[in-house]
C-alpha atoms as a PDB file:
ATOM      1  CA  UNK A   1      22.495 -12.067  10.890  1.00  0.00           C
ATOM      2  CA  UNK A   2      21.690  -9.691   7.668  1.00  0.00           C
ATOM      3  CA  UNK A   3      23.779  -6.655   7.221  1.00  0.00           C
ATOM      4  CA  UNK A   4      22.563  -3.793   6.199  1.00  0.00           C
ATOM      5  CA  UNK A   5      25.383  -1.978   3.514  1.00  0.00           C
ATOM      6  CA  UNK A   6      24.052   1.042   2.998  1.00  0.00           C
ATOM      7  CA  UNK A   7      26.990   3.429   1.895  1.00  0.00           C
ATOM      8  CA  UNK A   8      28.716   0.299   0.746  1.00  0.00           C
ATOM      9  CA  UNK A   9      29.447  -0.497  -3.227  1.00  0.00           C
ATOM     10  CA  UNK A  10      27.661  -3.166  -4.580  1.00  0.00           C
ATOM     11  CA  UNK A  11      28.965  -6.198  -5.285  1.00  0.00           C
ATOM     12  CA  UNK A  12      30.826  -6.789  -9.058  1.00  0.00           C
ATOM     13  CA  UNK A  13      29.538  -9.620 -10.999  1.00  0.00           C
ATOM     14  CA  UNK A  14      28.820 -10.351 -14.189  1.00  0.00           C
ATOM     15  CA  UNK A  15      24.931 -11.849 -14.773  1.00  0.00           C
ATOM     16  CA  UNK A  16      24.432 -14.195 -17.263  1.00  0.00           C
ATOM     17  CA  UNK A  17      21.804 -13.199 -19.334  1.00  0.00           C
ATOM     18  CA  UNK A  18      19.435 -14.434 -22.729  1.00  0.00           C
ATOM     19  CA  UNK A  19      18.140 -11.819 -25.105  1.00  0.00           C
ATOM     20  CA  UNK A  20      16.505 -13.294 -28.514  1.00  0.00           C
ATOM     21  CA  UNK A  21      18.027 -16.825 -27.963  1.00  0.00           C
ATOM     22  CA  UNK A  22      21.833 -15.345 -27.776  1.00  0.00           C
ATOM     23  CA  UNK A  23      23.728 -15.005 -24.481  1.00  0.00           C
ATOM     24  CA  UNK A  24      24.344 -11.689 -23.211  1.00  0.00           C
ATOM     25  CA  UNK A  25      26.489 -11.049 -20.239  1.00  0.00           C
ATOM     26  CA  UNK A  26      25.748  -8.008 -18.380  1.00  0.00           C
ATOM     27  CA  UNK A  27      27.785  -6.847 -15.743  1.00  0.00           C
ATOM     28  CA  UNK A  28      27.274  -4.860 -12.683  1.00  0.00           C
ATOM     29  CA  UNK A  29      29.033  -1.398 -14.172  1.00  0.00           C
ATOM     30  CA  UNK A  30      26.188  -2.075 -17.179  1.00  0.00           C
ATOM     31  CA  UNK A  31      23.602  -1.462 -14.681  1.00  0.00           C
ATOM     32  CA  UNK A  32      24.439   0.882 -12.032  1.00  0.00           C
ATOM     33  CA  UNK A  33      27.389   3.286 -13.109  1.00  0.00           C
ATOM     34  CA  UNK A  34      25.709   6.928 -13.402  1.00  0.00           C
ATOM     35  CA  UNK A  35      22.454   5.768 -13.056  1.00  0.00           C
ATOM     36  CA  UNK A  36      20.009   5.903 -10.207  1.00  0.00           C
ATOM     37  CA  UNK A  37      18.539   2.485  -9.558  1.00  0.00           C
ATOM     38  CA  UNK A  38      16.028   0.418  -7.625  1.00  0.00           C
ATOM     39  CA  UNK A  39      16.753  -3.326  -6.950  1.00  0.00           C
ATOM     40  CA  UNK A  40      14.095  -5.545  -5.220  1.00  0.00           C
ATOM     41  CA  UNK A  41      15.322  -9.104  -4.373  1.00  0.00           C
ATOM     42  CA  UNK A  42      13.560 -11.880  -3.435  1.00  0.00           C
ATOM     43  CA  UNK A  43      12.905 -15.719  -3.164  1.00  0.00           C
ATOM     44  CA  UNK A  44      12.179 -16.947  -6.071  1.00  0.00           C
ATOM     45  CA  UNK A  45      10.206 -16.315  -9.668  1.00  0.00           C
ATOM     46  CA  UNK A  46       6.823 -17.650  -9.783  1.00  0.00           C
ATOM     47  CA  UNK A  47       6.271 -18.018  -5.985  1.00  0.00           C
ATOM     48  CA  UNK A  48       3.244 -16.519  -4.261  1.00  0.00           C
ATOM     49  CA  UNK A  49       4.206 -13.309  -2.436  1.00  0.00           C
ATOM     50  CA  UNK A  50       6.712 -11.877  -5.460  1.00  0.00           C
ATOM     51  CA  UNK A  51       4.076 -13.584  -8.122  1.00  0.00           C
ATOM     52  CA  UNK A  52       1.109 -11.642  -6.543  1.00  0.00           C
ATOM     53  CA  UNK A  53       2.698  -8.546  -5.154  1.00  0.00           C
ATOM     54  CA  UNK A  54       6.445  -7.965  -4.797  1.00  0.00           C
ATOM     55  CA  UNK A  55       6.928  -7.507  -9.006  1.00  0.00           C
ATOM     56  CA  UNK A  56       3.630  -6.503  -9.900  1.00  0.00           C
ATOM     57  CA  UNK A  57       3.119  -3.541  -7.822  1.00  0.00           C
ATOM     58  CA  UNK A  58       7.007  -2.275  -8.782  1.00  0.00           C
ATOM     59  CA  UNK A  59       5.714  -2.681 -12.127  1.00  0.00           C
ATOM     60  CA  UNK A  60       2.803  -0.643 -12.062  1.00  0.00           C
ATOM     61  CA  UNK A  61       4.288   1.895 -10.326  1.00  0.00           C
ATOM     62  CA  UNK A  62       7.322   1.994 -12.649  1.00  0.00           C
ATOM     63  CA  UNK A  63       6.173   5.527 -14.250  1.00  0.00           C
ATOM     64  CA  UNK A  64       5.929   7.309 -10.913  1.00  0.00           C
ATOM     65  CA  UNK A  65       9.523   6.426  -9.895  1.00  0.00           C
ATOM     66  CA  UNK A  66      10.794   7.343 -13.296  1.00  0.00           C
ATOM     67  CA  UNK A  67       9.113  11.194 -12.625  1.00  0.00           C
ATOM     68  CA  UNK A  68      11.084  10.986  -9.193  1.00  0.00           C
ATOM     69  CA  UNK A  69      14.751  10.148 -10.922  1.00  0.00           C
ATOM     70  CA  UNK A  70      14.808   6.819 -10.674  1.00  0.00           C
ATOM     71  CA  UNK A  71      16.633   5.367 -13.815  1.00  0.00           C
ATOM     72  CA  UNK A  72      15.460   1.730 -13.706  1.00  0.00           C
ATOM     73  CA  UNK A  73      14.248  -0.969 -11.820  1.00  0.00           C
ATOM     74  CA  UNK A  74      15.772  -3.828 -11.125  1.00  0.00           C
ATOM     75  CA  UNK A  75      14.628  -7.372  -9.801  1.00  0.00           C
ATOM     76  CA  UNK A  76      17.278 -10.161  -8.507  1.00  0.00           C
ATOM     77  CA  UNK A  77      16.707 -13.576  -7.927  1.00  0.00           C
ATOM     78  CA  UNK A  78      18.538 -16.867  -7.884  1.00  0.00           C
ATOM     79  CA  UNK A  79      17.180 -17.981 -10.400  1.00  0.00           C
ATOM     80  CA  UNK A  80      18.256 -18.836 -14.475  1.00  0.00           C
ATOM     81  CA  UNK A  81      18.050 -16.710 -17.430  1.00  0.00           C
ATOM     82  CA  UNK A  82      15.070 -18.533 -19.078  1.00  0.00           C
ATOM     83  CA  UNK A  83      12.921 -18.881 -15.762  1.00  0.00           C
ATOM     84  CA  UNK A  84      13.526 -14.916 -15.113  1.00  0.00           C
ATOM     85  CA  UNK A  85      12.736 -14.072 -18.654  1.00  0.00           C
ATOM     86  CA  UNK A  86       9.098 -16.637 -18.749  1.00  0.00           C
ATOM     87  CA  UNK A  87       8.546 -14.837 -15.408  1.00  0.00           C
ATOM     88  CA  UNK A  88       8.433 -11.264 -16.775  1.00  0.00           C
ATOM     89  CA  UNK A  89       6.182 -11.955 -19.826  1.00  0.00           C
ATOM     90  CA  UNK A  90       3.987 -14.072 -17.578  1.00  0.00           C
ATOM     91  CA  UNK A  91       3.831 -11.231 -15.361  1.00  0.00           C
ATOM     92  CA  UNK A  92       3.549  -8.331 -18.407  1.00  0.00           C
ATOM     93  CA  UNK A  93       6.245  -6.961 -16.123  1.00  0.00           C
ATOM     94  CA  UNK A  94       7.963  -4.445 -19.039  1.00  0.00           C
ATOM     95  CA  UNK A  95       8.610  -1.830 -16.959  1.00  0.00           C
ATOM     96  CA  UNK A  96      11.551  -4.057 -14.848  1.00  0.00           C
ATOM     97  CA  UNK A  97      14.786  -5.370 -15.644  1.00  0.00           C
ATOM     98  CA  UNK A  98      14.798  -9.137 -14.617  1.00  0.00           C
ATOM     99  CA  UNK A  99      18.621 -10.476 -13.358  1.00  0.00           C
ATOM    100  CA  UNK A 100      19.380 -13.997 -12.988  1.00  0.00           C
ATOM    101  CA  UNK A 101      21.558 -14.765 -10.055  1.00  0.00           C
ATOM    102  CA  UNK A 102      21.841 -18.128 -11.141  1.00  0.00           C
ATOM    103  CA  UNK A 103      24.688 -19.090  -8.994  1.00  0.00           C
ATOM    104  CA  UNK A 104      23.813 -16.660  -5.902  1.00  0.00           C
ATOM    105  CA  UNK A 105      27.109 -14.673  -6.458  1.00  0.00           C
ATOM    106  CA  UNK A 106      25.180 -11.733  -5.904  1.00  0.00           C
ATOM    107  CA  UNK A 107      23.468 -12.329  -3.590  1.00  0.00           C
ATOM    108  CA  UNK A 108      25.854 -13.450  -1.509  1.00  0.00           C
ATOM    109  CA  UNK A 109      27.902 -10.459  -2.029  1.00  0.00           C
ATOM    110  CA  UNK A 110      25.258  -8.808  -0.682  1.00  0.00           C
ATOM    111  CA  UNK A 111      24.936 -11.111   2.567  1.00  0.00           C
ATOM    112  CA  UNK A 112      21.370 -11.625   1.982  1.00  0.00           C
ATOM    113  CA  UNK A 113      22.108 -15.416   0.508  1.00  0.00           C
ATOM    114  CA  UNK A 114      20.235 -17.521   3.198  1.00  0.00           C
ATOM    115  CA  UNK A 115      19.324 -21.570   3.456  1.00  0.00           C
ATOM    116  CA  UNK A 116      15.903 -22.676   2.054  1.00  0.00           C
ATOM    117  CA  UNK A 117      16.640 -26.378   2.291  1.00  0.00           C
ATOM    118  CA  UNK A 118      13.529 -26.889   4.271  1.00  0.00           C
ATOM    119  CA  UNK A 119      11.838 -26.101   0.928  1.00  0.00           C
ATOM    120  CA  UNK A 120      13.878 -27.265  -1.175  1.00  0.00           C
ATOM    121  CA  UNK A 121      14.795 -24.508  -2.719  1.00  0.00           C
ATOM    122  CA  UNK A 122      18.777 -24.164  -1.786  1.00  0.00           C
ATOM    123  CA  UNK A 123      20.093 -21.017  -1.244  1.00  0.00           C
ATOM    124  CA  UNK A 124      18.619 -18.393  -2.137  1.00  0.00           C
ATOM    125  CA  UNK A 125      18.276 -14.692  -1.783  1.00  0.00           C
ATOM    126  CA  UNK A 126      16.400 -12.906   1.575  1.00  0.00           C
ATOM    127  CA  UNK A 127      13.807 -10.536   0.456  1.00  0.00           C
ATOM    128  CA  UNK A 128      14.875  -7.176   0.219  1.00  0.00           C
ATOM    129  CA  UNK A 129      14.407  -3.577  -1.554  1.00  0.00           C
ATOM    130  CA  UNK A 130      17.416  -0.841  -1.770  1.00  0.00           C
ATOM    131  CA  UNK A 131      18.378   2.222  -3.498  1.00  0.00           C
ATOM    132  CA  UNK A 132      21.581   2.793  -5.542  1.00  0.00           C
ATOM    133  CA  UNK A 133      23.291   5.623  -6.837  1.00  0.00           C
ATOM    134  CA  UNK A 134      25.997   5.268  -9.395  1.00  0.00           C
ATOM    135  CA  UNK A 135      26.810   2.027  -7.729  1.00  0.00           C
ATOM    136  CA  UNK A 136      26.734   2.862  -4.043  1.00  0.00           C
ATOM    137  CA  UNK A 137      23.583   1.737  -1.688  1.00  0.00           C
ATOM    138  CA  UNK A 138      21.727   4.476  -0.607  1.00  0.00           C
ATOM    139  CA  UNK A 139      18.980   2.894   1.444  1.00  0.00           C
ATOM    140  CA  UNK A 140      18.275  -0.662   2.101  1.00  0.00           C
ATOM    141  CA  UNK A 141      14.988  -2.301   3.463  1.00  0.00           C
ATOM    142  CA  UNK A 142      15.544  -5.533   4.498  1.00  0.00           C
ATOM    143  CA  UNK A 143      12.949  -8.006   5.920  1.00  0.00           C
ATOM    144  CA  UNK A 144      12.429  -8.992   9.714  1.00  0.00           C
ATOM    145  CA  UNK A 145      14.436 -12.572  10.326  1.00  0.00           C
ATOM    146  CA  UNK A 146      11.514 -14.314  11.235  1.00  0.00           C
ATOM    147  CA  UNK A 147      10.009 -17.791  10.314  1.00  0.00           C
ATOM    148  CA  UNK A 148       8.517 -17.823   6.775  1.00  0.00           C
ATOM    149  CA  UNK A 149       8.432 -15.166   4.333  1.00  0.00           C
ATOM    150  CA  UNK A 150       8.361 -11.434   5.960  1.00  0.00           C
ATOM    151  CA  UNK A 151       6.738  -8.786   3.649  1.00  0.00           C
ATOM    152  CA  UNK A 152       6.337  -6.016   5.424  1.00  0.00           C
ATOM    153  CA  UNK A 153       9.246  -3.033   4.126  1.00  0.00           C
ATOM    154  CA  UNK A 154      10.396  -4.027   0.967  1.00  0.00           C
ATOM    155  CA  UNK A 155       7.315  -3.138  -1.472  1.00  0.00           C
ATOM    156  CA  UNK A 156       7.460  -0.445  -4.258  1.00  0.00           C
ATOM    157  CA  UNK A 157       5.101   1.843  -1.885  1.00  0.00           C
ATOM    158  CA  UNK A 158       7.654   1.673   0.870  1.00  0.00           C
ATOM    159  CA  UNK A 159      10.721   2.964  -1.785  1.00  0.00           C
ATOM    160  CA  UNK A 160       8.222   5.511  -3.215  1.00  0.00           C
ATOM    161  CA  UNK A 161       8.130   7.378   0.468  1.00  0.00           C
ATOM    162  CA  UNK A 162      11.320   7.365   0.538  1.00  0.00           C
ATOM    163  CA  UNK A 163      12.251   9.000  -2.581  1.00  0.00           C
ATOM    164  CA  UNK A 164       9.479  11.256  -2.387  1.00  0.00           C
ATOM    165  CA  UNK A 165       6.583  11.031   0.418  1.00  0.00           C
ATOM    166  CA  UNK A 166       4.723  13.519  -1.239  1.00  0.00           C
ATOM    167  CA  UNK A 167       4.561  11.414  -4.844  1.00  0.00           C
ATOM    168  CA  UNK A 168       1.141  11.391  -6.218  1.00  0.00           C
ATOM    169  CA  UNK A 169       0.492   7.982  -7.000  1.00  0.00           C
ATOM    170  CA  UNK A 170      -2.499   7.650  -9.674  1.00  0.00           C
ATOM    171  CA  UNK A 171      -5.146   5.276  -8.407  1.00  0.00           C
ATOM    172  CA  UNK A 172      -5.297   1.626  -9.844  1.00  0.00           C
ATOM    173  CA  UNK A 173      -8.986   0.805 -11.691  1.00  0.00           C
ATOM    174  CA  UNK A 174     -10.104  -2.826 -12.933  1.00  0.00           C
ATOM    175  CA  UNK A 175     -12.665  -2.766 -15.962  1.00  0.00           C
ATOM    176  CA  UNK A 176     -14.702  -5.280 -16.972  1.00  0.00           C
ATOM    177  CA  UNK A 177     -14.860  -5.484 -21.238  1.00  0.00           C
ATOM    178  CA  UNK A 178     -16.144  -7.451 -24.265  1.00  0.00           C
ATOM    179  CA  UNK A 179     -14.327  -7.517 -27.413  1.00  0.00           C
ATOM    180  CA  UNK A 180     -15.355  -4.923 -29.475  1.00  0.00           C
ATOM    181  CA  UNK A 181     -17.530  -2.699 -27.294  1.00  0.00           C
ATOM    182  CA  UNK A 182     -17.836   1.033 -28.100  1.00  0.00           C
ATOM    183  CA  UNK A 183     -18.757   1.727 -24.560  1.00  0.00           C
ATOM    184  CA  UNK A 184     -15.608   0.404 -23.187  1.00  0.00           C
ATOM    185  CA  UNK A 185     -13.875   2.191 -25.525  1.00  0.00           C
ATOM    186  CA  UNK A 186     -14.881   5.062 -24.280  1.00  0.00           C
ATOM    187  CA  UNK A 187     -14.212   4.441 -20.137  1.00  0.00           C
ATOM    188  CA  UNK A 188     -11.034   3.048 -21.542  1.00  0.00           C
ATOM    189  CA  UNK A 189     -10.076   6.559 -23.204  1.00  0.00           C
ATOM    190  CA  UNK A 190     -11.763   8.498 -20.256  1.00  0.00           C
ATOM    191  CA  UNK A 191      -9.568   6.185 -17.624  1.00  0.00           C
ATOM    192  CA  UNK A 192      -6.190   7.194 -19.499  1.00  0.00           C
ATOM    193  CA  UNK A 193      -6.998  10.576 -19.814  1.00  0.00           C
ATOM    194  CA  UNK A 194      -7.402  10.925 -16.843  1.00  0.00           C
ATOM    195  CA  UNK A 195      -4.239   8.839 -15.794  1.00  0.00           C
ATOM    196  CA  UNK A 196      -5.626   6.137 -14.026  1.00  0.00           C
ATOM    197  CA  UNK A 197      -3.823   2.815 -14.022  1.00  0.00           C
ATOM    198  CA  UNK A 198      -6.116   0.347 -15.482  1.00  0.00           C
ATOM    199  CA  UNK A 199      -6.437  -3.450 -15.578  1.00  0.00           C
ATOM    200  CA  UNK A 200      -8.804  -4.223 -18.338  1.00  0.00           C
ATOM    201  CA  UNK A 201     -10.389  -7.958 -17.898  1.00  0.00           C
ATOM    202  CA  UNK A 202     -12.075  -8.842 -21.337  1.00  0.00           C
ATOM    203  CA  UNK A 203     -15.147 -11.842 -20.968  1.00  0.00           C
ATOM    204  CA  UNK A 204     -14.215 -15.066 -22.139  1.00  0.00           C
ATOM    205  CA  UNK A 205     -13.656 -18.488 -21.330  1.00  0.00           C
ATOM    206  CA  UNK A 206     -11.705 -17.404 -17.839  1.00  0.00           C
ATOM    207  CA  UNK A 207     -14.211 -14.681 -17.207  1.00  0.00           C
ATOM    208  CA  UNK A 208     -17.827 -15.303 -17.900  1.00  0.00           C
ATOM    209  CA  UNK A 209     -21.028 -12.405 -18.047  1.00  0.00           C
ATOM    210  CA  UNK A 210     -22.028 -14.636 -14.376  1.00  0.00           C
ATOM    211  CA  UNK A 211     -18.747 -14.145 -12.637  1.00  0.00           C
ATOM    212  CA  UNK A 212     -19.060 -10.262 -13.970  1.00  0.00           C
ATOM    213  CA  UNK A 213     -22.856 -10.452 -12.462  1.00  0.00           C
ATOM    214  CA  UNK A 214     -21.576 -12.056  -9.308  1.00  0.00           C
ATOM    215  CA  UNK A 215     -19.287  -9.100  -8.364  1.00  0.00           C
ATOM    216  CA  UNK A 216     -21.116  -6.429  -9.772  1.00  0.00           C
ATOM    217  CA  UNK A 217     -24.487  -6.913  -9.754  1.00  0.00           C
ATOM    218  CA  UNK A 218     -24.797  -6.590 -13.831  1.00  0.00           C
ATOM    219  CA  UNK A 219     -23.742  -8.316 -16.748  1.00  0.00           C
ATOM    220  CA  UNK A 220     -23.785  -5.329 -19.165  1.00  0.00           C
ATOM    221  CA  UNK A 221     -20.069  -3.905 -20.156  1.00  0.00           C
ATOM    222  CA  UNK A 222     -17.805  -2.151 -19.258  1.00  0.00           C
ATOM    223  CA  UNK A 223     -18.089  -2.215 -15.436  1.00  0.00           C
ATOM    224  CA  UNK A 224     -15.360  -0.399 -13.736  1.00  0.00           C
ATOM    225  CA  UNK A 225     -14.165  -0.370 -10.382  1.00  0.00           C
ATOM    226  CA  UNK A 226     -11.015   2.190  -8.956  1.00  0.00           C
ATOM    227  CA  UNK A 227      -9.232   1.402  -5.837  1.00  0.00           C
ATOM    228  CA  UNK A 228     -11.765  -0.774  -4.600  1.00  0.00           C
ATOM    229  CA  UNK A 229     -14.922   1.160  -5.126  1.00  0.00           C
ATOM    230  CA  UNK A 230     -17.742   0.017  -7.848  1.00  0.00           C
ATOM    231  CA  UNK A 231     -18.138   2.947 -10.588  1.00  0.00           C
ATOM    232  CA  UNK A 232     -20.479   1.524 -12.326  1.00  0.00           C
ATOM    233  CA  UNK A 233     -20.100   1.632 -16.948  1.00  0.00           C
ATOM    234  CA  UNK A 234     -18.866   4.381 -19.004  1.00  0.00           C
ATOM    235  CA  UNK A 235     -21.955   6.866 -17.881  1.00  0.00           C
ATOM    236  CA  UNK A 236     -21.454   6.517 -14.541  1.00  0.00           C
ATOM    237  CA  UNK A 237     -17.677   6.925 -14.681  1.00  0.00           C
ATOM    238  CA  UNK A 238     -17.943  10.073 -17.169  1.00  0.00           C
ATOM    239  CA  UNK A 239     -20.041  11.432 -13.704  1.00  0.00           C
ATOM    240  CA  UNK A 240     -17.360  10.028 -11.405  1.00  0.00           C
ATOM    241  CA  UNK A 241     -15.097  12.481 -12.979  1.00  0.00           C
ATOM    242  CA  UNK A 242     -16.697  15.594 -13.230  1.00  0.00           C
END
């Protein structure tokens, strides 16, 4: 059974840690004393689920938690220095603080450290979220114990109504580019003025001008989509804003 320690200190350990090829041994004081800070724990770097949403979306929304107090964010996993620190440039993850709880002392401090030997993974850490405040939990959300990996309360949207539920979160845009165009220069300036989080996906070998006319129905750049709608290229988006 999980407990949930909200109100509870966290645990004191010291992480074991690589910055420009020279260990670096940060401690649990080093991160939390007098700071406000979100941790989000999970299973394992490079695995689906915290690969394709658990990091990223923390990440991205990184900027809005820092206008709501939060000091920094914090990801845990049992896992080493070097595999943490591959994941986050892998990931572009700069806004998050990656610590490797190599040997699970953490974690099990916590209580979260649970068996994965059908995976073979060996212990490692339940997937969670909390909030801490100069070193004391102030919320936790844990995940259901139920067969496979639960992901249902421990996301960065989930913290965010917590903290505030009236935090404006900017909408997320994709836009399609070719090196060197003028025109996606200019949706590019026009998307950050306007403070739109933007993924820009530039044509080449990965992305081709027939997988850009397969989901938009054009080949021309930029073609720019926000929160799941088609805009259309920098004309169309310059009308999309007025």
């Amino acid at each position: 059974m999980l407990t949930d320690k909200t109100g509870n200190n966290i645990p004191s350990i010291t992480f074991k840690t690589q910055d420009k090829h020279q260990w670096l041994d940060v401690t649990t004081s080093d991160i939390f004393n007098n700071k406000t800070v979100i941790v989000f724990s999970l299973p394992g770097a490079y695995t689906p689920t915290c690969s394709s949403s658990h990091l990223p979306r923390f990440n991205e929304l990184a900027p809005i938690f820092k206008d709501n107090g939060v000091d920094e964010i914090v990801c845990v996993s049992v896992n080493d220095t070097f595999v943490m620190n591959e994941w986050k440039k892998d990931q572009e993850a700069e806004n998050i603080t990656m610590l490797p709880d190599g040997n699970g002392e953490f974690t099990h401090g916590m209580g979260m450290l649970v068996n994965k030997n059908n995976l073979g993974f060996g212990k490692r850490s339940w997937r969670y979220s909390m909030l801490v405040k100069n070193g004391v939990i102030d919320k936790m959300f844990i995940e259901p114990e139920v067969d496979g990996d639960p992901f249902e309360v421990s996301d960065a949207d989930t913290m965010l109504t917590y903290i505030n539920a009236d935090a404006i979160v900017p909408k997320s845009a994709t836009m399609f580019s070719r090196k060197g165009c003028p025109h996606c220069q200019k949706a590019l300036d026009l998307l950050n003025k306007q403070e739109v989080y933007v993924e820009v996906v530039e044509l080449g070998a990965g992305v081709t001008s027939r997988s850009l006319r397969a989901v938009s129905g054009k080949s021309s750049t930029p073609q720019i989509f926000i929160g799941g709608d088609y805009i259309g290229g920098a004309d169309e988006l310059e009308q999309y804003f007025k």
